[in-house]
C-alpha atoms as a PDB file:
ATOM      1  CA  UNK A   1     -23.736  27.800 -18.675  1.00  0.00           C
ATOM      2  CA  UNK A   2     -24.489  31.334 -17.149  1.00  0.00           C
ATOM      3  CA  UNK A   3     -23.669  32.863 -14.168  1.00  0.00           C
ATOM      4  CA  UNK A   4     -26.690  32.127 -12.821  1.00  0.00           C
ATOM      5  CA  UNK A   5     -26.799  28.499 -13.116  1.00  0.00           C
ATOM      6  CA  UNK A   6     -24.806  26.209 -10.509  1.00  0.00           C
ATOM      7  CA  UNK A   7     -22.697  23.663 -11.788  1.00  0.00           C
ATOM      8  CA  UNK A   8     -23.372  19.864 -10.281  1.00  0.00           C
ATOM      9  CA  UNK A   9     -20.439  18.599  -9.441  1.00  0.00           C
ATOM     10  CA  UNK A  10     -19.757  14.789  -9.282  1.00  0.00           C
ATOM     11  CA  UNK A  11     -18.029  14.507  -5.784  1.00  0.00           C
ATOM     12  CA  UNK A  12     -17.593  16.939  -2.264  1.00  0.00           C
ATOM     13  CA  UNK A  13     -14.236  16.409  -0.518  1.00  0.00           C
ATOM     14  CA  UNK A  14     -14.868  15.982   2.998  1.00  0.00           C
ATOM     15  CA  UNK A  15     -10.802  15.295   4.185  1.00  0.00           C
ATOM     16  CA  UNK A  16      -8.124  13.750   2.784  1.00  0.00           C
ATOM     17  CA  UNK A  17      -5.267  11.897   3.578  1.00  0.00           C
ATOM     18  CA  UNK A  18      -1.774  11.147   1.983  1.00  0.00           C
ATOM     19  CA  UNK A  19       0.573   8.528   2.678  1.00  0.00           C
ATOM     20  CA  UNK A  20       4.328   7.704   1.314  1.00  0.00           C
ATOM     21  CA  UNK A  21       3.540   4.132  -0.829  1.00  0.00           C
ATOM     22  CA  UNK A  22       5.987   1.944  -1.942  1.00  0.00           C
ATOM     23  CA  UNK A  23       5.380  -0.387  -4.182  1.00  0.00           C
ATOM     24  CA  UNK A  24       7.219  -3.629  -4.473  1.00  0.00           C
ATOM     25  CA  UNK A  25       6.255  -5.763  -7.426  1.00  0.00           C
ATOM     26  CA  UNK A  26       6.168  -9.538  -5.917  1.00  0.00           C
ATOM     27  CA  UNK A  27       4.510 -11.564  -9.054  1.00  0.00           C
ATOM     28  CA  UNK A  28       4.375 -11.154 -12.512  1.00  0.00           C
ATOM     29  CA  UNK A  29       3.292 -12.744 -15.483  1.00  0.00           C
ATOM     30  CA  UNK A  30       0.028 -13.872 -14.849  1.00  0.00           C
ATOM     31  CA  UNK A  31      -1.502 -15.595 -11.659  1.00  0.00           C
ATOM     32  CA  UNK A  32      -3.821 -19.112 -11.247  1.00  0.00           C
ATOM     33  CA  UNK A  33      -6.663 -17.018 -10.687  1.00  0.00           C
ATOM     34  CA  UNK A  34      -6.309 -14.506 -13.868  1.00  0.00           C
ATOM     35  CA  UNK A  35      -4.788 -11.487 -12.131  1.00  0.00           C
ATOM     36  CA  UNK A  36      -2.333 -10.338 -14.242  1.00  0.00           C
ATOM     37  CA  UNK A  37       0.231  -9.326 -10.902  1.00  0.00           C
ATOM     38  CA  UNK A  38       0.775  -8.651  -7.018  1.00  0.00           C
ATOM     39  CA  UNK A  39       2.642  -5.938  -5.005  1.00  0.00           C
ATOM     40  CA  UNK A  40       3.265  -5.620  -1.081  1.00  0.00           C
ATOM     41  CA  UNK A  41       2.334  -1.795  -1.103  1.00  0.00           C
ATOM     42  CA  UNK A  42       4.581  -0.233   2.051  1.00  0.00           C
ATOM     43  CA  UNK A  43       2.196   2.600   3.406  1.00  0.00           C
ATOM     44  CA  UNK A  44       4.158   5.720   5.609  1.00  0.00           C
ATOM     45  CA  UNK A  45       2.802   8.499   6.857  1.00  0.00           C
ATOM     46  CA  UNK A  46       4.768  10.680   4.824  1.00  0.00           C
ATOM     47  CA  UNK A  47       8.388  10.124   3.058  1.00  0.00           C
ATOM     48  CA  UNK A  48      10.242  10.774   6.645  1.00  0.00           C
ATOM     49  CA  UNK A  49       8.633   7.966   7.804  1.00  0.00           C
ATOM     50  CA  UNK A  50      10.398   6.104   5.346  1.00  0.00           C
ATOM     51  CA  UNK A  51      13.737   7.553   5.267  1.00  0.00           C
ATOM     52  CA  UNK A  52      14.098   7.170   8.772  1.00  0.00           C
ATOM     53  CA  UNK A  53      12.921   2.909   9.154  1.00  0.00           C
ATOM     54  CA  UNK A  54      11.991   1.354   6.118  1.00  0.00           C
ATOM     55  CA  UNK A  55      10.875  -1.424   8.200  1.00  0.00           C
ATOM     56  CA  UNK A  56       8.557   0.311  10.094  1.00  0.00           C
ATOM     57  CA  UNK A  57       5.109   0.309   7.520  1.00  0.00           C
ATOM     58  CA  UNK A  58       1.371  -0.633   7.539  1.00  0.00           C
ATOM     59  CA  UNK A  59       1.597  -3.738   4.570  1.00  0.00           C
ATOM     60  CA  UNK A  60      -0.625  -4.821   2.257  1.00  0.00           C
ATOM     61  CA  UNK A  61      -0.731  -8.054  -0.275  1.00  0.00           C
ATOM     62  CA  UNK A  62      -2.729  -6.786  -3.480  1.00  0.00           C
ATOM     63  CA  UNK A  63      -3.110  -8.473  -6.482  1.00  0.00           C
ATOM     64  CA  UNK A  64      -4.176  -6.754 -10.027  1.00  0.00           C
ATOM     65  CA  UNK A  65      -6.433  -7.961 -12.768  1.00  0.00           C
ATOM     66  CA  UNK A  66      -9.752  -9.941 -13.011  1.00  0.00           C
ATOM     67  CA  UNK A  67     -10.043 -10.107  -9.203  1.00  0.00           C
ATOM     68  CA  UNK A  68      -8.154  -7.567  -7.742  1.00  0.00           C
ATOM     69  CA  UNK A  69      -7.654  -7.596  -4.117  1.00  0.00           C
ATOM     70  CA  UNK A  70      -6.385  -6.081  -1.021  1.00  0.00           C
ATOM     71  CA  UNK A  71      -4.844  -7.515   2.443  1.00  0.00           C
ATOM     72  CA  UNK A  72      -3.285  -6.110   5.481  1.00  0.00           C
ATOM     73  CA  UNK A  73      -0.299  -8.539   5.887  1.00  0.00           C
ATOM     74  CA  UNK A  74       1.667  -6.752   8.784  1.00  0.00           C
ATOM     75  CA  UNK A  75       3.119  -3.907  10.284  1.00  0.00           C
ATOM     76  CA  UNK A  76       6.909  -4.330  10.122  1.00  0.00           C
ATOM     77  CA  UNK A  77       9.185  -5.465   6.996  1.00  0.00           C
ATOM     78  CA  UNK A  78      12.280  -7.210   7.267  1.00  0.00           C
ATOM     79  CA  UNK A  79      14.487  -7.037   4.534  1.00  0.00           C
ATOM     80  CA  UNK A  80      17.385  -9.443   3.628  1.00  0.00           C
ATOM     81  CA  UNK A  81      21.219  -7.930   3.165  1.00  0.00           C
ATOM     82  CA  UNK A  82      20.093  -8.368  -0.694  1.00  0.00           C
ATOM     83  CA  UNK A  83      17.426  -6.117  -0.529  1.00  0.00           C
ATOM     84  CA  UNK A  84      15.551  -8.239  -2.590  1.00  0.00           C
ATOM     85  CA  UNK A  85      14.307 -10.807  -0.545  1.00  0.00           C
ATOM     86  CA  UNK A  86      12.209  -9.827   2.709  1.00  0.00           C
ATOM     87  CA  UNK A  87       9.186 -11.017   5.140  1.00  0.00           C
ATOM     88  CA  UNK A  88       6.164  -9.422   6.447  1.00  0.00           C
ATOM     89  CA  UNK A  89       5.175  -9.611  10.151  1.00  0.00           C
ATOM     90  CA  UNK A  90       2.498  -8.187  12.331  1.00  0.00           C
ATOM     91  CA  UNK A  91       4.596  -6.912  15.375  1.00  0.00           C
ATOM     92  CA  UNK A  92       3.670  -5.705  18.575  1.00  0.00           C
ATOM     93  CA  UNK A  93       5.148  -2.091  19.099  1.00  0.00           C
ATOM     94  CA  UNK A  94       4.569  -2.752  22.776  1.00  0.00           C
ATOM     95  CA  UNK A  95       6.968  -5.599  23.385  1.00  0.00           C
ATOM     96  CA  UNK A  96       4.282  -8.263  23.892  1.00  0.00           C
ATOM     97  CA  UNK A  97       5.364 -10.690  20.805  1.00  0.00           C
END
């Protein structure tokens, strides 16, 4: 290519946007419908966010595989003393639950 030509790219960035993810691995192993596993993905703003409430994230149910998939499940994470075990729940921030 010379100088003079202009190279075609495949995409223009318009904006971006990062997040802090964590992902927690919820099923394994293979799933009734053929995905091979699901995650509750834990979206911050940025890794502050995280460090200062874990519970405190935009959550989503998605499943990898044949059919992959992705759900908002909540805003707000509970997590047992065991850290292992926790619920999802869309709460109101403004105190009308």
């Amino acid at each position: 290519m010379s100088d003079n030509e202009e190279k075609e790219w495949q995409f223009c960035g318009y904006g971006s946007d990062s997040k802090y993810v964590v992902k927690i691995t919820v099923a394994g192993g293979g799933m009734m419908n053929g995905n091979a596993y699901a995650t509750v993905e834990l979206e911050y703003t940025n890794e502050g966010d995280y460090q200062d409430d874990p519970e405190c994230a935009e959550c989503y149910y998605c499943e990898y595989g044949k059919t992959p998939s992705r759900m908002y499940i909540g805003n707000k994470v509970i997590f047992a003393e065991d850290g292992d075990h926790f619920d999802v729940i869309d709460y109101d921030w403004n105190g009308d639950n």
